[in-house]
N, C-alpha and C. Protein backbone atom coordinates (compact mmCIF):
# COMPACT_ATOMS: atom_id res chain seq x y z
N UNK A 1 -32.48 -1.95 -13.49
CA UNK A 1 -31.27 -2.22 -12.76
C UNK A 1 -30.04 -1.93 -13.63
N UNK A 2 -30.26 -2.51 -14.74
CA UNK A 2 -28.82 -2.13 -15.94
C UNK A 2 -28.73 -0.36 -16.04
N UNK A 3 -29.79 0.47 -15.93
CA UNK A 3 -29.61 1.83 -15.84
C UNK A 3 -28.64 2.09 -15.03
N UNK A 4 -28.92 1.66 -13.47
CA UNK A 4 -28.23 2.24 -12.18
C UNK A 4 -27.00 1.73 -11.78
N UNK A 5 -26.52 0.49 -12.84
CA UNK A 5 -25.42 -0.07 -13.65
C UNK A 5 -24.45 0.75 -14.05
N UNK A 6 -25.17 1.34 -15.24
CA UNK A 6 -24.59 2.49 -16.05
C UNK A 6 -24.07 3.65 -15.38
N UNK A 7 -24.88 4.15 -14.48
CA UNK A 7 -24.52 5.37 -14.05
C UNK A 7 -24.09 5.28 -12.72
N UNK A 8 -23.46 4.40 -12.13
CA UNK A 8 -22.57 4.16 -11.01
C UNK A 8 -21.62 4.97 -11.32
N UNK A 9 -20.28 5.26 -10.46
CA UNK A 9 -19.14 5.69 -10.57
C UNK A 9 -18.44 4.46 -10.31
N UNK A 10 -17.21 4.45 -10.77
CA UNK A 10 -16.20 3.73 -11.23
C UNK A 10 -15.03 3.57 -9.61
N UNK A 11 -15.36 2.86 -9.93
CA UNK A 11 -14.03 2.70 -8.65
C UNK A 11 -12.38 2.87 -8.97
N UNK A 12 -11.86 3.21 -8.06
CA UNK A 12 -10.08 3.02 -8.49
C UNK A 12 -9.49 1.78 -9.59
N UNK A 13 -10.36 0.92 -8.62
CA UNK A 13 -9.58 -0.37 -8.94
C UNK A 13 -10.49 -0.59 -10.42
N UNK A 14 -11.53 -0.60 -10.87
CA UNK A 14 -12.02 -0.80 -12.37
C UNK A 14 -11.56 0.16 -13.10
N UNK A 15 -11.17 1.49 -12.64
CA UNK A 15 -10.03 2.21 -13.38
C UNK A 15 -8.85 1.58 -14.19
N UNK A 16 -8.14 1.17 -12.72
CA UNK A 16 -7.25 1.04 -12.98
C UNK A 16 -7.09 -0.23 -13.64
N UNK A 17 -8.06 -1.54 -13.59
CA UNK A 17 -8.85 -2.86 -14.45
C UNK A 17 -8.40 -2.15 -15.61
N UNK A 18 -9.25 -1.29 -16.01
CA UNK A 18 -9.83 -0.97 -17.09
C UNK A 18 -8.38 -0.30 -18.11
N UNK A 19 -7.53 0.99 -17.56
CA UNK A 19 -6.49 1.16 -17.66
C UNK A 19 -5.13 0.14 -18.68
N UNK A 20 -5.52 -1.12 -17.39
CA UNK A 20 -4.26 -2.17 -17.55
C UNK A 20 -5.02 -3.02 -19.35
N UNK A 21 -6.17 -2.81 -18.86
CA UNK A 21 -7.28 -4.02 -20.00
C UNK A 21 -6.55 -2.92 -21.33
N UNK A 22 -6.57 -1.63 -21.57
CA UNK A 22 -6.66 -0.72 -22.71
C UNK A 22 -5.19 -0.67 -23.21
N UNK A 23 -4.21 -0.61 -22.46
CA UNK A 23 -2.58 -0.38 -22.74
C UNK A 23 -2.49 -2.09 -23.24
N UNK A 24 -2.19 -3.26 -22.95
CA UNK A 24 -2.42 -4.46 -23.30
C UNK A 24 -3.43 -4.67 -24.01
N UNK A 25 -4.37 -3.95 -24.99
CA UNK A 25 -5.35 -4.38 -25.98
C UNK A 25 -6.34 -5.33 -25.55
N UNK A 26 -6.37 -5.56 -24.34
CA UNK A 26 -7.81 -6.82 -23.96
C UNK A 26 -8.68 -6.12 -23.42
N UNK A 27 -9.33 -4.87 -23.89
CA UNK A 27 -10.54 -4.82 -22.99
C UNK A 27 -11.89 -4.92 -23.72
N UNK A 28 -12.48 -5.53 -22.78
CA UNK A 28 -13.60 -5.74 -23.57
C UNK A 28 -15.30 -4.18 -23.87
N UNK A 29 -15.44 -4.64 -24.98
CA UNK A 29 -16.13 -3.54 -25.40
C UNK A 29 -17.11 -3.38 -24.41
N UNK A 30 -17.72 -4.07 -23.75
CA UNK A 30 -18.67 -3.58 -22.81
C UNK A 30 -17.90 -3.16 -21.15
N UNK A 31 -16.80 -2.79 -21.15
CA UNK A 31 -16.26 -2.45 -20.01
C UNK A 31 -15.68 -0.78 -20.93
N UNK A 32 -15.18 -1.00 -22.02
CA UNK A 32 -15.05 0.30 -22.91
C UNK A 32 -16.25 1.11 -23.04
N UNK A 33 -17.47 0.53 -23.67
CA UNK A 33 -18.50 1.21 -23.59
C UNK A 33 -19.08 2.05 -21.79
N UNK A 34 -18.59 1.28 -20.98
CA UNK A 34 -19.22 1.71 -19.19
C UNK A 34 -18.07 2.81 -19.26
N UNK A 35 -16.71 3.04 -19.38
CA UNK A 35 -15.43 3.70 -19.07
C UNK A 35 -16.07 5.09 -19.67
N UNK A 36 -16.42 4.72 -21.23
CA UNK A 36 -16.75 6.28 -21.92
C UNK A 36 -17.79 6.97 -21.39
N UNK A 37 -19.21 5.67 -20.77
CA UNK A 37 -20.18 6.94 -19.67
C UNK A 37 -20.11 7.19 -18.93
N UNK A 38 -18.71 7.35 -18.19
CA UNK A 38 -18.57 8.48 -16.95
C UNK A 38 -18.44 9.99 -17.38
N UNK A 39 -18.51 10.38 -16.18
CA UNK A 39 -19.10 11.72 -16.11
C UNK A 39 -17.13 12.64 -16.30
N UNK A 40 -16.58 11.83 -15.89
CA UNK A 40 -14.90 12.74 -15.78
C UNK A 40 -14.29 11.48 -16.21
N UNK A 41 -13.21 12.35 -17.25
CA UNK A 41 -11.86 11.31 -17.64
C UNK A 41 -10.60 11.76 -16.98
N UNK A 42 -10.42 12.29 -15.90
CA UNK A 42 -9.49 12.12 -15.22
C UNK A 42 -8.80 11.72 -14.29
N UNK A 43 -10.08 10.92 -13.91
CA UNK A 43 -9.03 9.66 -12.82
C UNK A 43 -8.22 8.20 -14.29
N UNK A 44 -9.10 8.29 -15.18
CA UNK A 44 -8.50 7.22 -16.50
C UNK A 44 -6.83 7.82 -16.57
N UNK A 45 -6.99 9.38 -16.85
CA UNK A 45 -5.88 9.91 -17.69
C UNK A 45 -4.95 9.66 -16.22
N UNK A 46 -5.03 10.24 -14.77
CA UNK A 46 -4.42 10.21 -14.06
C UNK A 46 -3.88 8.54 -13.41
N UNK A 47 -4.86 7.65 -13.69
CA UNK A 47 -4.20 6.15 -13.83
C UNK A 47 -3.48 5.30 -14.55
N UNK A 48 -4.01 5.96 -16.19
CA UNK A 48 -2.74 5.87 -16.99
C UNK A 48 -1.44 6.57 -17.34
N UNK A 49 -1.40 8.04 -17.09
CA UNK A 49 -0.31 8.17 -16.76
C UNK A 49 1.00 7.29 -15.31
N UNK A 50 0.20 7.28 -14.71
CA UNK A 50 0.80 6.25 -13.47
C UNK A 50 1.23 4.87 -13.92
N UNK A 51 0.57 4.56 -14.77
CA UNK A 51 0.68 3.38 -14.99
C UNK A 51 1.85 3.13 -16.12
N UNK A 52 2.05 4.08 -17.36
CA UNK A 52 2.55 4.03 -17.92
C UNK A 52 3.99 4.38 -17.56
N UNK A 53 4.29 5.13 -16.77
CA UNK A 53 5.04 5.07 -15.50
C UNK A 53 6.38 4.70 -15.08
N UNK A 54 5.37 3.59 -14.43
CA UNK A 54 5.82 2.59 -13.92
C UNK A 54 6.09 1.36 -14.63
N UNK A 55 5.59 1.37 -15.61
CA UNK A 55 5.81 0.10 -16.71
C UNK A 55 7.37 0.23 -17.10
N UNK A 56 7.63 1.69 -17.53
CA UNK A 56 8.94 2.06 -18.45
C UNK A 56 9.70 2.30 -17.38
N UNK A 57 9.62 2.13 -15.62
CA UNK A 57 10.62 2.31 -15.01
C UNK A 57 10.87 0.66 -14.86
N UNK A 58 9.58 -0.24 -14.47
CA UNK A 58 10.31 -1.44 -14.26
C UNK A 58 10.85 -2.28 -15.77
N UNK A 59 10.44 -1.72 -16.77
CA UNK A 59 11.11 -2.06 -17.59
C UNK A 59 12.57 -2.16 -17.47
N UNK A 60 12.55 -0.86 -17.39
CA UNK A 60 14.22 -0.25 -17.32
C UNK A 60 14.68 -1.02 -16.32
N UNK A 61 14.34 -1.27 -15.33
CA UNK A 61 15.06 -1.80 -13.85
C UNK A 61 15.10 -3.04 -14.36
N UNK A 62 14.47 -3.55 -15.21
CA UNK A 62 14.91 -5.37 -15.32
C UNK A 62 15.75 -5.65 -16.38
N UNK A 63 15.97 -4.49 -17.47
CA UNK A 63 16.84 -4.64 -18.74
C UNK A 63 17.82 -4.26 -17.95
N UNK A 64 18.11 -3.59 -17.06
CA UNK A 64 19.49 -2.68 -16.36
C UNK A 64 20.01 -4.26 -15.62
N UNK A 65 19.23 -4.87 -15.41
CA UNK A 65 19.11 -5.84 -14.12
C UNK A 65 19.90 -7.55 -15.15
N UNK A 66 19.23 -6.96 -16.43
CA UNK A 66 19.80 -8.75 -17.09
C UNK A 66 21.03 -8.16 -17.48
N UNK A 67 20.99 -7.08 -18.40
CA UNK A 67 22.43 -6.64 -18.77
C UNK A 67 23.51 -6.20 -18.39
N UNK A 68 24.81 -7.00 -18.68
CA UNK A 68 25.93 -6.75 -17.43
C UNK A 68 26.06 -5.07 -17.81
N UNK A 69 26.86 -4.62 -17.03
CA UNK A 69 27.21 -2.95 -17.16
C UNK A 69 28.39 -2.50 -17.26
């Protein structure tokens, strides 16, 4: 059963789990170890680019947002 574990495909959302877990430093090695045996890294690269994103726009929108102008 842990085989057919392994070689599932990854969903959006454990992507994107997985994504949020790696930019914030909490992911755990056995969700790192499942991420590296997929078969394609480009839904990762295409979720972290997105993600990274959006971080540095709402960043920006809330520093724009405390600081008078």
């Amino acid at each position: 059963k842990r085989q057919s574990m392994d070689n599932a495909k990854t969903g959006l959302w454990d992507v994107f789990k997985s994504v949020a877990a790696s930019v914030f430093g909490v992911q755990s090695s056995a969700n790192r170890e499942r991420d590296f045996q997929q078969q394609s890294f480009v839904p990762y690269l295409v979720v972290g680019v997105v993600f990274v994103v959006a971080l540095v726009v709402s960043l920006v929108l809330i520093v724009s947002a405390v600081l008078p102008s």
